[in-house]
N, C-alpha and C. Protein backbone atom coordinates (compact mmCIF):
# COMPACT_ATOMS: atom_id res chain seq x y z
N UNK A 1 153.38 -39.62 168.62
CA UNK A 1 152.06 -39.41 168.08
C UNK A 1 151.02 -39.70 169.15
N UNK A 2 149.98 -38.54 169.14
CA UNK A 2 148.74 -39.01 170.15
C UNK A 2 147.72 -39.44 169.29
N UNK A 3 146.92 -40.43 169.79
CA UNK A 3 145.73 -41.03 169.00
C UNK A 3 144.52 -40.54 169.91
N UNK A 4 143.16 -40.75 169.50
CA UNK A 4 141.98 -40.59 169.82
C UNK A 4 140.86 -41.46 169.30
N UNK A 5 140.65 -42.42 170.06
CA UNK A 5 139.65 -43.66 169.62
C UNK A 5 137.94 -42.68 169.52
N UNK A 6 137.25 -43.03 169.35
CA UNK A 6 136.01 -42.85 169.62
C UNK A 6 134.77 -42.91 168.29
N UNK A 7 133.79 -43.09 169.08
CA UNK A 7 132.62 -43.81 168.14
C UNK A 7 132.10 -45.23 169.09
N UNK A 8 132.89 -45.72 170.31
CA UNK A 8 132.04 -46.87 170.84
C UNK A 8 130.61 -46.16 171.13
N UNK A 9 129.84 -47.16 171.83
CA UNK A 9 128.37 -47.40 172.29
C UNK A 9 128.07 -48.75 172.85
N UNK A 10 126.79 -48.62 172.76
CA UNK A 10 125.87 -49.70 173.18
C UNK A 10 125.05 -50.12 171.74
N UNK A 11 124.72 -51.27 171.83
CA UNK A 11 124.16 -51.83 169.86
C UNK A 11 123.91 -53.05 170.07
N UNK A 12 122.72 -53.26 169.85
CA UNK A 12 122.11 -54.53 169.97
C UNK A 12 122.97 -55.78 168.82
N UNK A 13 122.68 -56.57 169.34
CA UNK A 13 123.58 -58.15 167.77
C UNK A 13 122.85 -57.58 166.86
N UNK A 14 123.87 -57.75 165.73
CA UNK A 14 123.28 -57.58 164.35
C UNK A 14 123.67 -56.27 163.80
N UNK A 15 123.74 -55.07 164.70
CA UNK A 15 124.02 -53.73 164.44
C UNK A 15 125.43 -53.27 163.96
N UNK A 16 125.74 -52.31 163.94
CA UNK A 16 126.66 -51.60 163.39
C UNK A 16 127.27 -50.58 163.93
N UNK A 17 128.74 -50.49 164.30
CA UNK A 17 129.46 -49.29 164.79
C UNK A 17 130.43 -48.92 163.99
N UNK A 18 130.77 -47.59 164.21
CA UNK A 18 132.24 -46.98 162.99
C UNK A 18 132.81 -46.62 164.32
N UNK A 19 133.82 -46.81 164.47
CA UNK A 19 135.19 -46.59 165.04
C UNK A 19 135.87 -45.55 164.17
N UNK A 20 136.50 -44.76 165.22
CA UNK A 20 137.71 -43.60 164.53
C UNK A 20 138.41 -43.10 165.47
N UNK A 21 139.58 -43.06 164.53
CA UNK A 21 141.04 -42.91 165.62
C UNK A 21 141.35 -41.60 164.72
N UNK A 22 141.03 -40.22 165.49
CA UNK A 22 142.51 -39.50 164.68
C UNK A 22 143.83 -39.41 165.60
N UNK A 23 144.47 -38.58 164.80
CA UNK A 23 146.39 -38.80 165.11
C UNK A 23 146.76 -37.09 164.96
N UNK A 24 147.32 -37.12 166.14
CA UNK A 24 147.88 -35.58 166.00
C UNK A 24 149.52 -35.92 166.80
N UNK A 25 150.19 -34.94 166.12
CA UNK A 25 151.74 -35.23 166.51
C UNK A 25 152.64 -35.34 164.98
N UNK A 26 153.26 -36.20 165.72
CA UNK A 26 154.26 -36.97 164.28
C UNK A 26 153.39 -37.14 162.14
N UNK A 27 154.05 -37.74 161.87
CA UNK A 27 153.62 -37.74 160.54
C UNK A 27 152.81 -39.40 160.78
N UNK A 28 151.60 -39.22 160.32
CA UNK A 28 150.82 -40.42 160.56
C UNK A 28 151.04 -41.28 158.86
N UNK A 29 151.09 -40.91 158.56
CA UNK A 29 151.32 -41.63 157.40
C UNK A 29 152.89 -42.15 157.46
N UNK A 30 153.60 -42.37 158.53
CA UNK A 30 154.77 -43.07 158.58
C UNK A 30 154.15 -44.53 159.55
N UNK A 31 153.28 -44.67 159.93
CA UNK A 31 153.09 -45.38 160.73
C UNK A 31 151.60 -46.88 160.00
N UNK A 32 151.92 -47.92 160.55
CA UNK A 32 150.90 -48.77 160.29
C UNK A 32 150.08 -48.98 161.30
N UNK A 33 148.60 -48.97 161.34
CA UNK A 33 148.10 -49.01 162.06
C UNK A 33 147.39 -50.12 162.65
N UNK A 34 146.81 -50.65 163.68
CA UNK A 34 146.64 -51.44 164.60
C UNK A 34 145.00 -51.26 165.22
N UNK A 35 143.81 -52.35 165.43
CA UNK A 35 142.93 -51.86 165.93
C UNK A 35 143.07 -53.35 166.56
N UNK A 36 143.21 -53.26 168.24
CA UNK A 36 142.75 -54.13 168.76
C UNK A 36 141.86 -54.27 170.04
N UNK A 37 141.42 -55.10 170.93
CA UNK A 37 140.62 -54.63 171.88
C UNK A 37 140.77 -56.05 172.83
N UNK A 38 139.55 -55.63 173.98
CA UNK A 38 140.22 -56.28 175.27
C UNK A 38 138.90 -56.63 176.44
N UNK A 39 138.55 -57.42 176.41
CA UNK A 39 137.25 -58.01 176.95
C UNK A 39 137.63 -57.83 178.82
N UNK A 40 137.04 -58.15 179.57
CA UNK A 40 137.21 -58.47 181.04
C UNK A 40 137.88 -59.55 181.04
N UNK A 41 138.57 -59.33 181.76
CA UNK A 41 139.38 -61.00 182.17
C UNK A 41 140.18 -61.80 180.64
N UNK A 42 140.18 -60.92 179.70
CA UNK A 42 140.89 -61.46 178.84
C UNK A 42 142.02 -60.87 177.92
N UNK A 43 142.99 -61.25 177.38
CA UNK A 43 143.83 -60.65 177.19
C UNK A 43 143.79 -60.21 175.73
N UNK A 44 144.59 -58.67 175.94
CA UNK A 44 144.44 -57.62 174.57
C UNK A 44 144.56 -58.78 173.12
N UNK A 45 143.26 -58.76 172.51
CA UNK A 45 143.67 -59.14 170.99
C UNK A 45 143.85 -58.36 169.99
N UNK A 46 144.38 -59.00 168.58
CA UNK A 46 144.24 -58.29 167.28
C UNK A 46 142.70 -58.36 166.56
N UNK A 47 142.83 -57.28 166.40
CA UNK A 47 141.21 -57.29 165.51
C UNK A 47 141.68 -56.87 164.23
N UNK A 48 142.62 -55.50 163.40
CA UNK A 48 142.62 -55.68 162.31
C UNK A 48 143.91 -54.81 162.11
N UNK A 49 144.06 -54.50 160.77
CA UNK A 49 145.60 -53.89 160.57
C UNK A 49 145.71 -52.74 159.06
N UNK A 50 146.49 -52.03 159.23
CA UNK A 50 145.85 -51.35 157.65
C UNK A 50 147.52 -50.68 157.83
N UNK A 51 148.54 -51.10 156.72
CA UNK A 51 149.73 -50.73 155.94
C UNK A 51 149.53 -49.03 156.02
N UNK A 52 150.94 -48.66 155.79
CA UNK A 52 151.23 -46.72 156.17
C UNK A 52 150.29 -46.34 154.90
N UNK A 53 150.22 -46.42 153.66
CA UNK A 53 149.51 -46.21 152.79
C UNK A 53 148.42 -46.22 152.29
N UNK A 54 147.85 -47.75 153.35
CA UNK A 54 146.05 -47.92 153.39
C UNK A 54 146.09 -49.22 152.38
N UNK A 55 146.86 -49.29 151.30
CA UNK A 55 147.16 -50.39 150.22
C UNK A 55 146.57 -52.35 150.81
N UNK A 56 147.05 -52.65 151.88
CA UNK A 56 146.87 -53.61 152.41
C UNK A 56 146.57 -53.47 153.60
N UNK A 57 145.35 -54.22 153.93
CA UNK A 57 144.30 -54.56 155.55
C UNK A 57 144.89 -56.30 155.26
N UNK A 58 144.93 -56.35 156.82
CA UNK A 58 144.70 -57.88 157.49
C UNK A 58 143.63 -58.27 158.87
N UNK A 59 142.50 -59.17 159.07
CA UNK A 59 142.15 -59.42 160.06
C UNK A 59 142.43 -60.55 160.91
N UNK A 60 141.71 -60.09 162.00
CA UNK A 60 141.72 -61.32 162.71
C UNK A 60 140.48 -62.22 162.23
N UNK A 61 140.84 -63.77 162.25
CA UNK A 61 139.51 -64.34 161.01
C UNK A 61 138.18 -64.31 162.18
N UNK A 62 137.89 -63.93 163.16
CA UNK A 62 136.58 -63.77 163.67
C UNK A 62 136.32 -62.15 163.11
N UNK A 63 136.71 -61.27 162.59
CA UNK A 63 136.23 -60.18 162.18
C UNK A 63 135.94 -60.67 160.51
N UNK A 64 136.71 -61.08 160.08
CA UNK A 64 137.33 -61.44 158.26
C UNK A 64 134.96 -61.52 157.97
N UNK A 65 134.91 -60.16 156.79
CA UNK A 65 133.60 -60.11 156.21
C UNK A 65 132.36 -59.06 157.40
N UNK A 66 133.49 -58.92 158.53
CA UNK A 66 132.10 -58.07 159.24
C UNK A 66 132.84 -56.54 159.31
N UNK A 67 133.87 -56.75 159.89
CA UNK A 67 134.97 -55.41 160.16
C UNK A 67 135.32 -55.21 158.87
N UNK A 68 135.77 -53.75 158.60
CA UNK A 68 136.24 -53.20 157.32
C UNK A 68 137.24 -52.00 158.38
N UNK A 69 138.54 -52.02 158.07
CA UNK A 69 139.45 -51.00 158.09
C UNK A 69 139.93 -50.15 157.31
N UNK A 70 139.98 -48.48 157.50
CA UNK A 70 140.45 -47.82 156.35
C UNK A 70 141.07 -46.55 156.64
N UNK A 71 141.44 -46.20 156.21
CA UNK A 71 142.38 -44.72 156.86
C UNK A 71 142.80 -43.77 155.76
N UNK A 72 142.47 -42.69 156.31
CA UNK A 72 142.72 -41.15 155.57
C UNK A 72 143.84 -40.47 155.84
N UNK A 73 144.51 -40.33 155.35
CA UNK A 73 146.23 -39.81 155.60
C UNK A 73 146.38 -38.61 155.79
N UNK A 74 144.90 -38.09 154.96
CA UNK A 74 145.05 -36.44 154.87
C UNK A 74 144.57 -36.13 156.13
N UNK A 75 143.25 -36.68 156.54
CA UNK A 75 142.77 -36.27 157.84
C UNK A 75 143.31 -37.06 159.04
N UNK A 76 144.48 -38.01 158.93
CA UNK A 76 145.40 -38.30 160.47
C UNK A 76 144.37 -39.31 160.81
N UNK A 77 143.18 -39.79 159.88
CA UNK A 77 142.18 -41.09 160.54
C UNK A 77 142.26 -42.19 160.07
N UNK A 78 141.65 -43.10 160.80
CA UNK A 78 141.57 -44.51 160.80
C UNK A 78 139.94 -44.52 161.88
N UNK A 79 139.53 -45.63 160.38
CA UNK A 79 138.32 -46.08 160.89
C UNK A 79 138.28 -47.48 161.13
N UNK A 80 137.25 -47.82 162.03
CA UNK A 80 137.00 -49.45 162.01
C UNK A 80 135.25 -49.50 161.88
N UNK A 81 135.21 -49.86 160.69
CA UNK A 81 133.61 -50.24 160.27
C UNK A 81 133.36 -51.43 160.92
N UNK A 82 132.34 -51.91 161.78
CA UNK A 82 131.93 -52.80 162.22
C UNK A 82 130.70 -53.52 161.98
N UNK A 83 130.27 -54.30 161.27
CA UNK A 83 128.87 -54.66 160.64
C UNK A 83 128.34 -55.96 161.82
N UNK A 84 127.60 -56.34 161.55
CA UNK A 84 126.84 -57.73 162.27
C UNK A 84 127.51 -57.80 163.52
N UNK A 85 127.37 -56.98 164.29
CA UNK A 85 128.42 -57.02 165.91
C UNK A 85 127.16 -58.76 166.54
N UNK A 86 128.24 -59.08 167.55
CA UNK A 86 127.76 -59.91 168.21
C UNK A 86 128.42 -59.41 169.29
N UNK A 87 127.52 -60.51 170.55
CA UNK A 87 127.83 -60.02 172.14
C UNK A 87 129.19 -60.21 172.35
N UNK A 88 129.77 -60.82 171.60
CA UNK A 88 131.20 -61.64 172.00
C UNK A 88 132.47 -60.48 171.76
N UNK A 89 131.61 -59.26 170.70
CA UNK A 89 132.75 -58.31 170.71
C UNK A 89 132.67 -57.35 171.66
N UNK A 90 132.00 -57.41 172.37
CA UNK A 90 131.93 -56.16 173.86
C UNK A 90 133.05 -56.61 174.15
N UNK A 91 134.03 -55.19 174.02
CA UNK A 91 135.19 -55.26 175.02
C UNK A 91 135.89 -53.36 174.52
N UNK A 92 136.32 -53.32 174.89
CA UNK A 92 137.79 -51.82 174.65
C UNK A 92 138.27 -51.80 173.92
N UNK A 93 138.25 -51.01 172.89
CA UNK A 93 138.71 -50.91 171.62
C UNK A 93 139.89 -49.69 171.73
N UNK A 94 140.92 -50.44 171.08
CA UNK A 94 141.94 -49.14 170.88
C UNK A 94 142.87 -49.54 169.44
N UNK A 95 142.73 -48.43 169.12
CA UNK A 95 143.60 -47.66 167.83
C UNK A 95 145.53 -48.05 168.72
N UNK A 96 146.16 -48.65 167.48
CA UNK A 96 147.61 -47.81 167.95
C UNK A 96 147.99 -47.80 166.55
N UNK A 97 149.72 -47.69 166.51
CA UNK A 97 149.98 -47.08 165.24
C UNK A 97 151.81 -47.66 165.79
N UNK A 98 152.21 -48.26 165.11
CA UNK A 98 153.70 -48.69 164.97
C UNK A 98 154.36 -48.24 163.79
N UNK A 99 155.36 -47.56 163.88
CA UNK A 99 156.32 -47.56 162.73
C UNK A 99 157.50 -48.50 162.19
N UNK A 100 157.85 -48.72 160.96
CA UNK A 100 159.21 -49.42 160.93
C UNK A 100 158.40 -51.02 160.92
N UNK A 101 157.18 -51.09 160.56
CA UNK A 101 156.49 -52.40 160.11
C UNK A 101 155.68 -52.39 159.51
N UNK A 102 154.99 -53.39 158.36
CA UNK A 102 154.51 -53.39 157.25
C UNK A 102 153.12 -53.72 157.81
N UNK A 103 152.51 -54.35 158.92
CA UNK A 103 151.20 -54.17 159.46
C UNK A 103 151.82 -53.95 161.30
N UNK A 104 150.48 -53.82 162.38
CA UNK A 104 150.73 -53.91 163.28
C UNK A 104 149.34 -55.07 164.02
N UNK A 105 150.42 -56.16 164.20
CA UNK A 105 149.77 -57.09 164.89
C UNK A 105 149.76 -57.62 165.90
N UNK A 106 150.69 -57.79 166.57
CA UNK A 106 151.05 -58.39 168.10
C UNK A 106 150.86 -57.01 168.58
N UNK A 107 149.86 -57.66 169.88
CA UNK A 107 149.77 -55.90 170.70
C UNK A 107 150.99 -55.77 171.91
N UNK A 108 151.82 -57.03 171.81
CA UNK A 108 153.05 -57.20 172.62
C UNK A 108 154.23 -56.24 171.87
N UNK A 109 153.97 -56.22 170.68
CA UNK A 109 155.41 -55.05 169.91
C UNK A 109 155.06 -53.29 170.64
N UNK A 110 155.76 -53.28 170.50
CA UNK A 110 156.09 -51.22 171.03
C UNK A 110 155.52 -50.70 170.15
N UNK A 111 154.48 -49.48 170.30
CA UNK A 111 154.23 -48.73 169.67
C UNK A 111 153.17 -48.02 170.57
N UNK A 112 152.69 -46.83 170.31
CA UNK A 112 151.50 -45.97 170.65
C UNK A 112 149.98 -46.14 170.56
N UNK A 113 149.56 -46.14 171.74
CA UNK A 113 147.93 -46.79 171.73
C UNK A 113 147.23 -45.14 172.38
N UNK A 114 145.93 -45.78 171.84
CA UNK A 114 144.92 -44.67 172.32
C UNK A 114 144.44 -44.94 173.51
N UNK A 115 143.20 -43.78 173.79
CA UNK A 115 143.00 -44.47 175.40
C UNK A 115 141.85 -45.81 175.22
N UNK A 116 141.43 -45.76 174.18
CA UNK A 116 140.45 -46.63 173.98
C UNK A 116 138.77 -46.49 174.42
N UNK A 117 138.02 -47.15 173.47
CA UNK A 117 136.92 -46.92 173.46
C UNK A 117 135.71 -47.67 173.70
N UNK A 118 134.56 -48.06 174.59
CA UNK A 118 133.79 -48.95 174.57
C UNK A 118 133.10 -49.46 173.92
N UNK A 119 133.25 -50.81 173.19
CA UNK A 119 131.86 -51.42 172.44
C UNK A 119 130.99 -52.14 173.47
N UNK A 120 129.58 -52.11 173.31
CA UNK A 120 129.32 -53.32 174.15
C UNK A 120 127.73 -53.46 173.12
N UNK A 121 127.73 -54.90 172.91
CA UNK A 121 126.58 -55.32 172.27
C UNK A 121 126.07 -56.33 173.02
N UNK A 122 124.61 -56.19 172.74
CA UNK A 122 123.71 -56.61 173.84
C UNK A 122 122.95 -57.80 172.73
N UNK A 123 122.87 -59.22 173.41
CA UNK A 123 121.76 -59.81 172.95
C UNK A 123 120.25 -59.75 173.24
């Protein structure tokens, strides 16, 4: 499966970005999906997670009430709603998608990533 991140920018604290990954290839609805990202000098984290069906999201608790994850099966997407950004989330955002697991959280497990996308929020 190929993915396609996009929707970063530039957004002052306080603002708001939508993230979207579509999926072309394989059957996307076999897969759970994965949104994590990756600051300078720091290593890839989990930001959030959404089950093959969409049924169950998990975050990471610095997103838990600002990020909202959700995905369309019909249209191969996955979004990441982002509300009240702060400076601390500027970093590379990428979509992946693992199969054969009930979320995707460790960005150390195997699976398919996008090329990723820039947030950067400005105080």
């Amino acid at each position: 499966v190929q993915l396609q991140a996009s929707g970063g920018g530039l957004v002052q604290a306080g603002g708001s970005l939508r993230l979207s990954c579509v999926a072309s290839g394989r059957t996307f609805s076999a897969y759970a999906v994965g949104w994590f990202r990756q600051a300078p000098g720091k290593e890839r984290e989990f930001v959030a997670t959404i089950t093959r069906t969409g049924s169950d999201t998990y975050y990471a608790d610095s997103m838990k009430g600002r990020f909202t994850i959700s995905r369309d099966n019909a249209k191969n997407t996955v979004h990441l709603q982002m509300n009240s950004l702060k400076p601390e989330d500027t970093a590379v955002y990428y979509c992946a998608v693992r199969s054969g697991s009930y979320f995707y959280i460790n960005p150390l497990d195997s699976g398919s990533w996008g090329q990723g996308t820039q947030v950067t929020v400005s105080s």
